[in-house]
C-alpha atoms as a PDB file:
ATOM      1  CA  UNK A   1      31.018  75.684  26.038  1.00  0.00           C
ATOM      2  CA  UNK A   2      29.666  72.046  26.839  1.00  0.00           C
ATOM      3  CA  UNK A   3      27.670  73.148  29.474  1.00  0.00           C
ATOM      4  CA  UNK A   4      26.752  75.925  27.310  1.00  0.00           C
ATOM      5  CA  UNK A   5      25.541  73.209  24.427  1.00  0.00           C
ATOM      6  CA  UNK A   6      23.866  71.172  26.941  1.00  0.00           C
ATOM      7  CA  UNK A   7      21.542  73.677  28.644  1.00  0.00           C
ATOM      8  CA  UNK A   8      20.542  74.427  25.327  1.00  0.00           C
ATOM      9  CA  UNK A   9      19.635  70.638  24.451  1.00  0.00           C
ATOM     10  CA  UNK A  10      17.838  70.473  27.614  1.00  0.00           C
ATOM     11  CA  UNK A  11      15.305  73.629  27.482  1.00  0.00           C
ATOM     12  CA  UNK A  12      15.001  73.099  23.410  1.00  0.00           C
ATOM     13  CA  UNK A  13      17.335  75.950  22.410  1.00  0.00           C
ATOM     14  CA  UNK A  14      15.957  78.818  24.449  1.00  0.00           C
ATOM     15  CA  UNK A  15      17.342  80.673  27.664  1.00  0.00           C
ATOM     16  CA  UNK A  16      15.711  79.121  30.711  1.00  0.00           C
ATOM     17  CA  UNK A  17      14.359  82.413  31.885  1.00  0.00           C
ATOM     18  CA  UNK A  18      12.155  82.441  28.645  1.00  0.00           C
ATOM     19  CA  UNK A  19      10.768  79.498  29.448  1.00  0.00           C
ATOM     20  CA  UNK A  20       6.607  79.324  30.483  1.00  0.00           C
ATOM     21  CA  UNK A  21       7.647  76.808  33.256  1.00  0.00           C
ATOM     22  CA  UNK A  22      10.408  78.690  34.336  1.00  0.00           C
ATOM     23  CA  UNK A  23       8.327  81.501  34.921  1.00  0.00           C
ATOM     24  CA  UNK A  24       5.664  79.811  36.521  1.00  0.00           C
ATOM     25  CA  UNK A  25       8.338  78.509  39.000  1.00  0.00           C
ATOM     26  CA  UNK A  26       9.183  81.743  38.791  1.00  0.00           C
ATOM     27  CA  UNK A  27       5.584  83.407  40.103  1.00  0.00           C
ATOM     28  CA  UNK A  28       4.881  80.979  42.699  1.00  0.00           C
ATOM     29  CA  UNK A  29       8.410  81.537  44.191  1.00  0.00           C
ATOM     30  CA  UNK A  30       7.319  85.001  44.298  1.00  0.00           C
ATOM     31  CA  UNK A  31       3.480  84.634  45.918  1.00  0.00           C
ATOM     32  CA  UNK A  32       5.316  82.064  48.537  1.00  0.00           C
ATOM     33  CA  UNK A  33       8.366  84.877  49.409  1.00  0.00           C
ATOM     34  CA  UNK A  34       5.538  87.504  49.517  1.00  0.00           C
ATOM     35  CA  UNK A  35       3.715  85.525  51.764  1.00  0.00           C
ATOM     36  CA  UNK A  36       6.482  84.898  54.175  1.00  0.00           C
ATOM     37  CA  UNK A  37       7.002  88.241  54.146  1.00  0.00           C
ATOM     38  CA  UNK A  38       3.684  89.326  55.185  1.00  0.00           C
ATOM     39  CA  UNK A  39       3.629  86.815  57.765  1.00  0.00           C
ATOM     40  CA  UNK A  40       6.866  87.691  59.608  1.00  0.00           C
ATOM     41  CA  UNK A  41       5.658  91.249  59.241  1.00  0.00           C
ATOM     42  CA  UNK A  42       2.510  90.381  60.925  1.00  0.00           C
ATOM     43  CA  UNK A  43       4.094  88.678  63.802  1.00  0.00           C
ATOM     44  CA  UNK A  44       6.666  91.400  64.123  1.00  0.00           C
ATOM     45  CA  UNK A  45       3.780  93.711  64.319  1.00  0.00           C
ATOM     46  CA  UNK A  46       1.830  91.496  67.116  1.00  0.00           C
ATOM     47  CA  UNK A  47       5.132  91.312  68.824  1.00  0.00           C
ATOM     48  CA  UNK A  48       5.242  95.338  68.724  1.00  0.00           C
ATOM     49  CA  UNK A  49       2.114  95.770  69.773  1.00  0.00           C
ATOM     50  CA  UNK A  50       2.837  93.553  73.303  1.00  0.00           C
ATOM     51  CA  UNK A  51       5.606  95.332  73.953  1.00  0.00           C
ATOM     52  CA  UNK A  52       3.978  98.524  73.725  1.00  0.00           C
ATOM     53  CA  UNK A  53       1.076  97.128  75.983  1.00  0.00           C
ATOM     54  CA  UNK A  54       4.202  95.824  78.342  1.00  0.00           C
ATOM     55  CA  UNK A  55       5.824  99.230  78.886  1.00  0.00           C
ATOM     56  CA  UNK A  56       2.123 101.016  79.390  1.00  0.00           C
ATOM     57  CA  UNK A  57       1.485  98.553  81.955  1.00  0.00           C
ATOM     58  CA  UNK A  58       5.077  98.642  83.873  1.00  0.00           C
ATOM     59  CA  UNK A  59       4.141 102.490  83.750  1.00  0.00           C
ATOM     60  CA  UNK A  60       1.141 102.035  85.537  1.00  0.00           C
ATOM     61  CA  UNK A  61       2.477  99.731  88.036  1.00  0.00           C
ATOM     62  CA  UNK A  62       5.408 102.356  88.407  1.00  0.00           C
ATOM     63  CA  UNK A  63       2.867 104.840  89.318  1.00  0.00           C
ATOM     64  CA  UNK A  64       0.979 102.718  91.856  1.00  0.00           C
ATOM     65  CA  UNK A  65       4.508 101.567  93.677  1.00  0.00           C
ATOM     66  CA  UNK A  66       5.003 105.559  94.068  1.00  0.00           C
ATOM     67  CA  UNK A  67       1.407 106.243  95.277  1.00  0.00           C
ATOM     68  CA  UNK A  68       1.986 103.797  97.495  1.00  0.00           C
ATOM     69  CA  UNK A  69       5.462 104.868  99.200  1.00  0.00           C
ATOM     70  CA  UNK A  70       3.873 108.556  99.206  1.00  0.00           C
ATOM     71  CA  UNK A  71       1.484 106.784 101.125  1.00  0.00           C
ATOM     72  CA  UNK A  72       3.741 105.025 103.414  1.00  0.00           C
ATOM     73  CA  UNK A  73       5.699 108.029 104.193  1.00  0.00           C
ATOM     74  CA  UNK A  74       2.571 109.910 105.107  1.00  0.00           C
ATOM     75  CA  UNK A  75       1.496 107.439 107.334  1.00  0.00           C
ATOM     76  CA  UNK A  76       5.058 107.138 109.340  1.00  0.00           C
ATOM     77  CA  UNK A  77       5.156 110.881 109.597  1.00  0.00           C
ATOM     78  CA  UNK A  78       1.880 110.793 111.435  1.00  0.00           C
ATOM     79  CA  UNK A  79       3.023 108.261 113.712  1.00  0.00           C
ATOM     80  CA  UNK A  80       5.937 110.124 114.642  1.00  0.00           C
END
């Protein structure tokens, strides 16, 4: 109840979340979580994007290490 009568004292009578600076608070918290979340979704998106450019390229490579043993084993059957 005392803390009850003292919130009230301190915000004039009202509930806090009816207060204009409250809700300011309120919309910048907002704009700054929204913008965190953009950002981390940006980088997660970068950091998709590499590792998608990472497997295509371990792919080619793959191919080029086989092209190359086909060769290999071509050439040491004609030596034999």
């Amino acid at each position: 109840r005392i803390n009850s009568l003292q919130s009230q004292l301190l915000i004039g009578g009202h509930k806090i979340e009816d207060t204009p600076a409250f809700r300011t608070l309120l919309q910048a918290e907002h704009r700054r979580i929204r913008t965190e979340y953009e950002r981390r979704l940006r980088e997660m998106e970068r950091e998709r994007q590499a590792v998608e450019e990472d497997k295509a390229q371990v792919d080619r490579y793959k191919q080029v290490l086989l092209k190359q043993r086909d060769i290999m084993i071509a050439l040491t059957a004609r030596l034999n």
